[in-house]
C-alpha atoms as a PDB file:
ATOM      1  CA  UNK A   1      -4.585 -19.532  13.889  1.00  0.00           C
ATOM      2  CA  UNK A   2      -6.366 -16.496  12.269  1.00  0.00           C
ATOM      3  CA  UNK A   3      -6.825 -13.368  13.856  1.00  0.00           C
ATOM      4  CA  UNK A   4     -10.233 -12.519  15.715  1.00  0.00           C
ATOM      5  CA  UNK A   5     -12.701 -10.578  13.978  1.00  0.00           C
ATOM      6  CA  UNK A   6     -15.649  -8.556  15.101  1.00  0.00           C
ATOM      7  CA  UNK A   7     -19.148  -9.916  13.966  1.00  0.00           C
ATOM      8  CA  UNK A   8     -22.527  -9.521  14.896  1.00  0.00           C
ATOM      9  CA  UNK A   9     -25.507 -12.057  15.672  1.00  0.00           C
ATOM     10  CA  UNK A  10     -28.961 -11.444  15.579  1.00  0.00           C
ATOM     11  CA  UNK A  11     -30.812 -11.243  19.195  1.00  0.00           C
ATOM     12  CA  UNK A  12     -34.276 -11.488  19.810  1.00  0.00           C
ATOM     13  CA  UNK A  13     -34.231  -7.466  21.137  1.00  0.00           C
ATOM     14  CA  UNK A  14     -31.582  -6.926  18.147  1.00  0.00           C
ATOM     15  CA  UNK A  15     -28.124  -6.981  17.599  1.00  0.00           C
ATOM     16  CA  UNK A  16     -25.778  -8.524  19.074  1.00  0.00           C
ATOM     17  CA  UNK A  17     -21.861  -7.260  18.520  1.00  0.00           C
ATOM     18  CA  UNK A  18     -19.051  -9.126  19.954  1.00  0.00           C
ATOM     19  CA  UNK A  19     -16.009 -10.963  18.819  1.00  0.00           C
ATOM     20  CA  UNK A  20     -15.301 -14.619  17.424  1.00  0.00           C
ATOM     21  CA  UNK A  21     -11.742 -16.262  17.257  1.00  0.00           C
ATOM     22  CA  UNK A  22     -10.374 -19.481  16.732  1.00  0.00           C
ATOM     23  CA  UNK A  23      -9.896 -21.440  19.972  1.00  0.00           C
ATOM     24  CA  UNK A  24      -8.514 -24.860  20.851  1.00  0.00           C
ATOM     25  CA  UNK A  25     -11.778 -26.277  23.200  1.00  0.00           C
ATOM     26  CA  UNK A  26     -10.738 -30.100  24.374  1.00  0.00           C
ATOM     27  CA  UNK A  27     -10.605 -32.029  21.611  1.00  0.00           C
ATOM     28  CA  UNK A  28     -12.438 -29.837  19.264  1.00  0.00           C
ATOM     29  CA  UNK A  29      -8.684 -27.805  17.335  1.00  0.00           C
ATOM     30  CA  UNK A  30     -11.272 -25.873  14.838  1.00  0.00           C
ATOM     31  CA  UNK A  31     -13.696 -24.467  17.617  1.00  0.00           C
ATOM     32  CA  UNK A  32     -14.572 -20.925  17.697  1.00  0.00           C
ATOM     33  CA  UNK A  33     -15.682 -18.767  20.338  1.00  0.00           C
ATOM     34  CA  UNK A  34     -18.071 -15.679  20.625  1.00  0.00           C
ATOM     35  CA  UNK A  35     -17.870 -13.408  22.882  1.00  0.00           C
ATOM     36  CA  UNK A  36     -20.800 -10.353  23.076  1.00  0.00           C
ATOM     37  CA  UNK A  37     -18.817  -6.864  24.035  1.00  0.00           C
ATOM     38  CA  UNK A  38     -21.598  -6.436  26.690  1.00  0.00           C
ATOM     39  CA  UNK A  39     -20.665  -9.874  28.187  1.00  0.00           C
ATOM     40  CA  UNK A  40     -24.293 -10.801  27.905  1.00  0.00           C
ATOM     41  CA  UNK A  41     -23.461 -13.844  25.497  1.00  0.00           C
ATOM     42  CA  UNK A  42     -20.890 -16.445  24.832  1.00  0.00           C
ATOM     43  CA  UNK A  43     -20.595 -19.272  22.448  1.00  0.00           C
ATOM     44  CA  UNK A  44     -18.722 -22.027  21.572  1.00  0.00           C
ATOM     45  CA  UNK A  45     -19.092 -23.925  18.139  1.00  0.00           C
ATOM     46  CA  UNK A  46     -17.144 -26.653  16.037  1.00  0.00           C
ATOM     47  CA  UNK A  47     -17.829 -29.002  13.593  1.00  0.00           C
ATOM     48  CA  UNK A  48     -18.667 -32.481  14.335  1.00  0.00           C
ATOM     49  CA  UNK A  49     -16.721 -35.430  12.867  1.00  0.00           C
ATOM     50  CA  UNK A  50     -19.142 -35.071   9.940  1.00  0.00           C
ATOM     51  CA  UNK A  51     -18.740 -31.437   9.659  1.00  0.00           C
ATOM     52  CA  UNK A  52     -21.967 -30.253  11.332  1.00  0.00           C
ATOM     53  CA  UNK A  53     -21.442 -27.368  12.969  1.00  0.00           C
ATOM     54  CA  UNK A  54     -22.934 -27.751  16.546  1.00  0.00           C
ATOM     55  CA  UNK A  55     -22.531 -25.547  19.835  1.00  0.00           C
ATOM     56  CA  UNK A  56     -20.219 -27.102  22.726  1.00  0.00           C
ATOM     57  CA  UNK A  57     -20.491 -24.707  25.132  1.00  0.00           C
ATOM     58  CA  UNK A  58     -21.720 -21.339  26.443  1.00  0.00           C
ATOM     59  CA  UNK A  59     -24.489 -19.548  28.062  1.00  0.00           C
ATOM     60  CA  UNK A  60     -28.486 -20.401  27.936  1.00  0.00           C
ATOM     61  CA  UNK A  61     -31.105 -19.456  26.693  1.00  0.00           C
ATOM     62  CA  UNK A  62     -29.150 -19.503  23.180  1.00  0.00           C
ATOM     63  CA  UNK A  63     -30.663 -19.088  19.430  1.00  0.00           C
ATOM     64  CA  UNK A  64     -29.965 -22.085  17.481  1.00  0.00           C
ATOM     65  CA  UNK A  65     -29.947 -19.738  14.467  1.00  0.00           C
ATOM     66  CA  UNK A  66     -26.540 -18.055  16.119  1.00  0.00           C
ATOM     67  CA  UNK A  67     -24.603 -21.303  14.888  1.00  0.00           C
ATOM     68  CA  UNK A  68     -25.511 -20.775  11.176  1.00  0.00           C
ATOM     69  CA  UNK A  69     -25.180 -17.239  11.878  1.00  0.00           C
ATOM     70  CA  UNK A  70     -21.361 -17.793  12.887  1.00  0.00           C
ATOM     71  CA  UNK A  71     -20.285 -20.198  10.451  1.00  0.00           C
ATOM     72  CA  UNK A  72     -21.530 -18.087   7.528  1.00  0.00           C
ATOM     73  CA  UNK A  73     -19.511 -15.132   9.304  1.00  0.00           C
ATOM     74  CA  UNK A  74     -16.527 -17.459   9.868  1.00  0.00           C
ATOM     75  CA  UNK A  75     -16.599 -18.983   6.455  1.00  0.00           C
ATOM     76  CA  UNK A  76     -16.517 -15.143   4.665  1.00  0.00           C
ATOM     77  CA  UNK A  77     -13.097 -14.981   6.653  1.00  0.00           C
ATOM     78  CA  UNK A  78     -11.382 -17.500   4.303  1.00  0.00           C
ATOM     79  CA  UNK A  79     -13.054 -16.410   1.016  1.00  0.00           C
END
């Protein structure tokens, strides 16, 4: 499991900084988890059995663009 790594997701009233790391969520062993450092936001996102990347759980009302928004973060980790 890699390390967590600070990253940042864009809010409708601007950034927002938290953390993401690799979790274990049910039956989902490559989900990963955001947490905001205000607490105001967390996310949950893993690939679907045809790799789509899709949310599985967290708080609402939630941007749709914060799933491409973490993968694109996540996927810079293992360039």
């Amino acid at each position: 499991m890699e390390p967590q790594f600070s990253a940042t997701l864009t809010g409708t009233e601007g950034p927002v900084n938290g953390i993401i790391k690799h979790i274990t969520y049910g039956s989902f062993k490559r989900a990963y988890q955001f947490d905001a450092i205000d607490d105001t936001l967390h996310l949950v996102i893993a690939p679907d059995e045809n790799g789509n990347w899709q949310k599985i759980a967290g708080t609402e009302p939630y941007l749709f663009s914060w799933v491409d928004e973490m993968v694109e973060q996540i996927l810079k980790l293992h360039d």
